[in-house]
Protein backbone atom coordinates (compact mmCIF):
# COMPACT_ATOMS: atom_id res chain seq x y z
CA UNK A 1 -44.93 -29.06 -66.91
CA UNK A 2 -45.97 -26.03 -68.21
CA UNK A 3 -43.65 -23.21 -68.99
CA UNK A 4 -45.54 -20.70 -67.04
CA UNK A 5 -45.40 -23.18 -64.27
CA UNK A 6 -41.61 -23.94 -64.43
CA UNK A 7 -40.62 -19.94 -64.77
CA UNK A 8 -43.04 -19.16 -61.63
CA UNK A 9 -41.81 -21.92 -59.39
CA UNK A 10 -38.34 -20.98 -60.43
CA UNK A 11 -38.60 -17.94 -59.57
CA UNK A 12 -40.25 -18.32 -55.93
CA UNK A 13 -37.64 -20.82 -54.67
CA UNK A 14 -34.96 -19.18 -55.82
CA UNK A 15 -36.27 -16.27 -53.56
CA UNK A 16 -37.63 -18.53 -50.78
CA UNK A 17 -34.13 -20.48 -50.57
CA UNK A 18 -32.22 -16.86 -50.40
CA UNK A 19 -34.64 -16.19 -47.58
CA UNK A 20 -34.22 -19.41 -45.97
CA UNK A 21 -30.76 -19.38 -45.87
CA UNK A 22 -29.98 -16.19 -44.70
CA UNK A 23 -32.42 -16.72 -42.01
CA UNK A 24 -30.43 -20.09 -40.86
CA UNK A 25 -27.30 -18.30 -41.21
CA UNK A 26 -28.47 -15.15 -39.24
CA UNK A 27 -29.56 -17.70 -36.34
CA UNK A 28 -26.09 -19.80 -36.08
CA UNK A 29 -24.79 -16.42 -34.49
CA UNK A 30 -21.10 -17.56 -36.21
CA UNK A 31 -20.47 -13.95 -37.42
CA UNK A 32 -18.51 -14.97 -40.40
CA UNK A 33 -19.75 -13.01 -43.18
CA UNK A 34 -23.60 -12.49 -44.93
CA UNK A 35 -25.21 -13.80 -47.12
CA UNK A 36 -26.69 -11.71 -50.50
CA UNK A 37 -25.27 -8.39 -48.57
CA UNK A 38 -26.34 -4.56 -49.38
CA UNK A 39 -25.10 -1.19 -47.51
CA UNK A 40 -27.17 1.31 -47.48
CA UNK A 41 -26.88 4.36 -50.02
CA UNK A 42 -29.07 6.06 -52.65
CA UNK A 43 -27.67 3.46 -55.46
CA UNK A 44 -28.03 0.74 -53.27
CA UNK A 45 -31.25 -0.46 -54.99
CA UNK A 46 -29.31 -0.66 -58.83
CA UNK A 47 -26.53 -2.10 -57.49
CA UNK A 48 -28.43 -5.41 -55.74
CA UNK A 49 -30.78 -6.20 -59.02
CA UNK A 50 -29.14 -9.76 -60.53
CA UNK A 51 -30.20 -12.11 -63.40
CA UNK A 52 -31.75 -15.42 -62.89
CA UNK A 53 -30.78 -16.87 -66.53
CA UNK A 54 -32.79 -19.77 -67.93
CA UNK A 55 -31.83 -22.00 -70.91
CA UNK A 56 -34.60 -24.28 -71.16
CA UNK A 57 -35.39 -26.94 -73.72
CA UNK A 58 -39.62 -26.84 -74.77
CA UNK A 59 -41.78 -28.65 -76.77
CA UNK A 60 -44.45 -27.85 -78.39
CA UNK A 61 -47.00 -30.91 -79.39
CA UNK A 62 -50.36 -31.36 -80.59
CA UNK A 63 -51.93 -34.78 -80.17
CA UNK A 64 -54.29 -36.81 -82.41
CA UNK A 65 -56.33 -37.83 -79.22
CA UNK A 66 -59.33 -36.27 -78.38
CA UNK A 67 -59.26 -33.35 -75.74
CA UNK A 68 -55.92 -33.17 -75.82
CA UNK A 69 -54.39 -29.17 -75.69
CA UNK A 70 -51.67 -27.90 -77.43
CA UNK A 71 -49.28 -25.66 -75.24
CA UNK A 72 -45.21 -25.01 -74.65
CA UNK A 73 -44.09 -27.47 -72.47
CA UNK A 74 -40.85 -27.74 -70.51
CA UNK A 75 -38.88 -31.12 -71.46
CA UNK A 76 -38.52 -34.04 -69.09
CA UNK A 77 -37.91 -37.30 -69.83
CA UNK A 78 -40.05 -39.79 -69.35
CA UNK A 79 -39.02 -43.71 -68.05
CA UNK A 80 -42.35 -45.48 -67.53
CA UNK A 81 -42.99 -48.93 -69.14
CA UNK A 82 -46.67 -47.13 -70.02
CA UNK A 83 -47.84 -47.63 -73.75
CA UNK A 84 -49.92 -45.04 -75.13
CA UNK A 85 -51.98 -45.84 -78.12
CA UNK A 86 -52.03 -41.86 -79.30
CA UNK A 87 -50.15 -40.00 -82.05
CA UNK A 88 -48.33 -37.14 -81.00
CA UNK A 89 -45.84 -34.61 -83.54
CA UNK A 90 -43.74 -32.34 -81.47
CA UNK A 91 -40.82 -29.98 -82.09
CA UNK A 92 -38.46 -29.59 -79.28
CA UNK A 93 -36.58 -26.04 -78.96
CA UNK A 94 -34.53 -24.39 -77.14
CA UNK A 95 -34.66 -20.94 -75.55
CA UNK A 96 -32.69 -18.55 -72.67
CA UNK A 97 -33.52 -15.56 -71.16
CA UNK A 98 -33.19 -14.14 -68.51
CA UNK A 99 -35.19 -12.33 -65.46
CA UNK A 100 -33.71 -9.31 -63.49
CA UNK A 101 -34.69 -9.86 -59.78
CA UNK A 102 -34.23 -7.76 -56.06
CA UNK A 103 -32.93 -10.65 -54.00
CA UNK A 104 -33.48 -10.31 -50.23
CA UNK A 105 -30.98 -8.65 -48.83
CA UNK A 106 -28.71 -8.52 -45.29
CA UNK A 107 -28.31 -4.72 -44.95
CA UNK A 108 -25.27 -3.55 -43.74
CA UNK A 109 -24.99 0.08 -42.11
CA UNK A 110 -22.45 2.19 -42.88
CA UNK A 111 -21.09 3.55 -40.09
């Protein structure tokens, strides 16, 4: 998988399962606490940004093959019986970083 591809996807279910959960939550009715909760105020906004951190072992290959593309790819390993006749020299790495997000929030109002 591409790295692009792995960061995006990432990043959408991490905010589709915040969504989805606070949604299920929000319908049992049980009343026992929020989830990902904000109150409203002028600083509200600073104090709800969080860090989705990735540390993420890439490779980067080029193959001997014909119309094969180089690119960063995202490591996974791979169990199949296939045997490929092609020559491939890769360097696996390692990086982390991190993205700041807005998470979807339960607003509370201050009363």
């Amino acid at each position: 998988m591409e790295l692009e591809q792995f960061i995006h996807n990432s990043m959408v279910q991490v905010m589709k399962g915040i969504m989805s959960a606070q949604k299920e939550w929000a319908s049992k009715g049980a009343g026992y606490g929020v989830i990902s909760p904000a109150w409203d105020g002028p600083d509200d906004f600073r104090n709800r940004t969080q860090e989705v951190n990735f540390d993420v072992a890439v490779t980067a290959a080029t193959k001997t093959e014909g119309g094969g593309e180089g690119g960063i790819k995202v490591v996974a390993l791979n169990l199949s019986g296939k045997i490929d006749h092609s020559a491939e020299k890769s360097t696996v790495s390692r990086i982390s970083f991190s993205v700041p997000i807005l998470p979807p929030t339960t607003v509370i109002k201050k009363r």
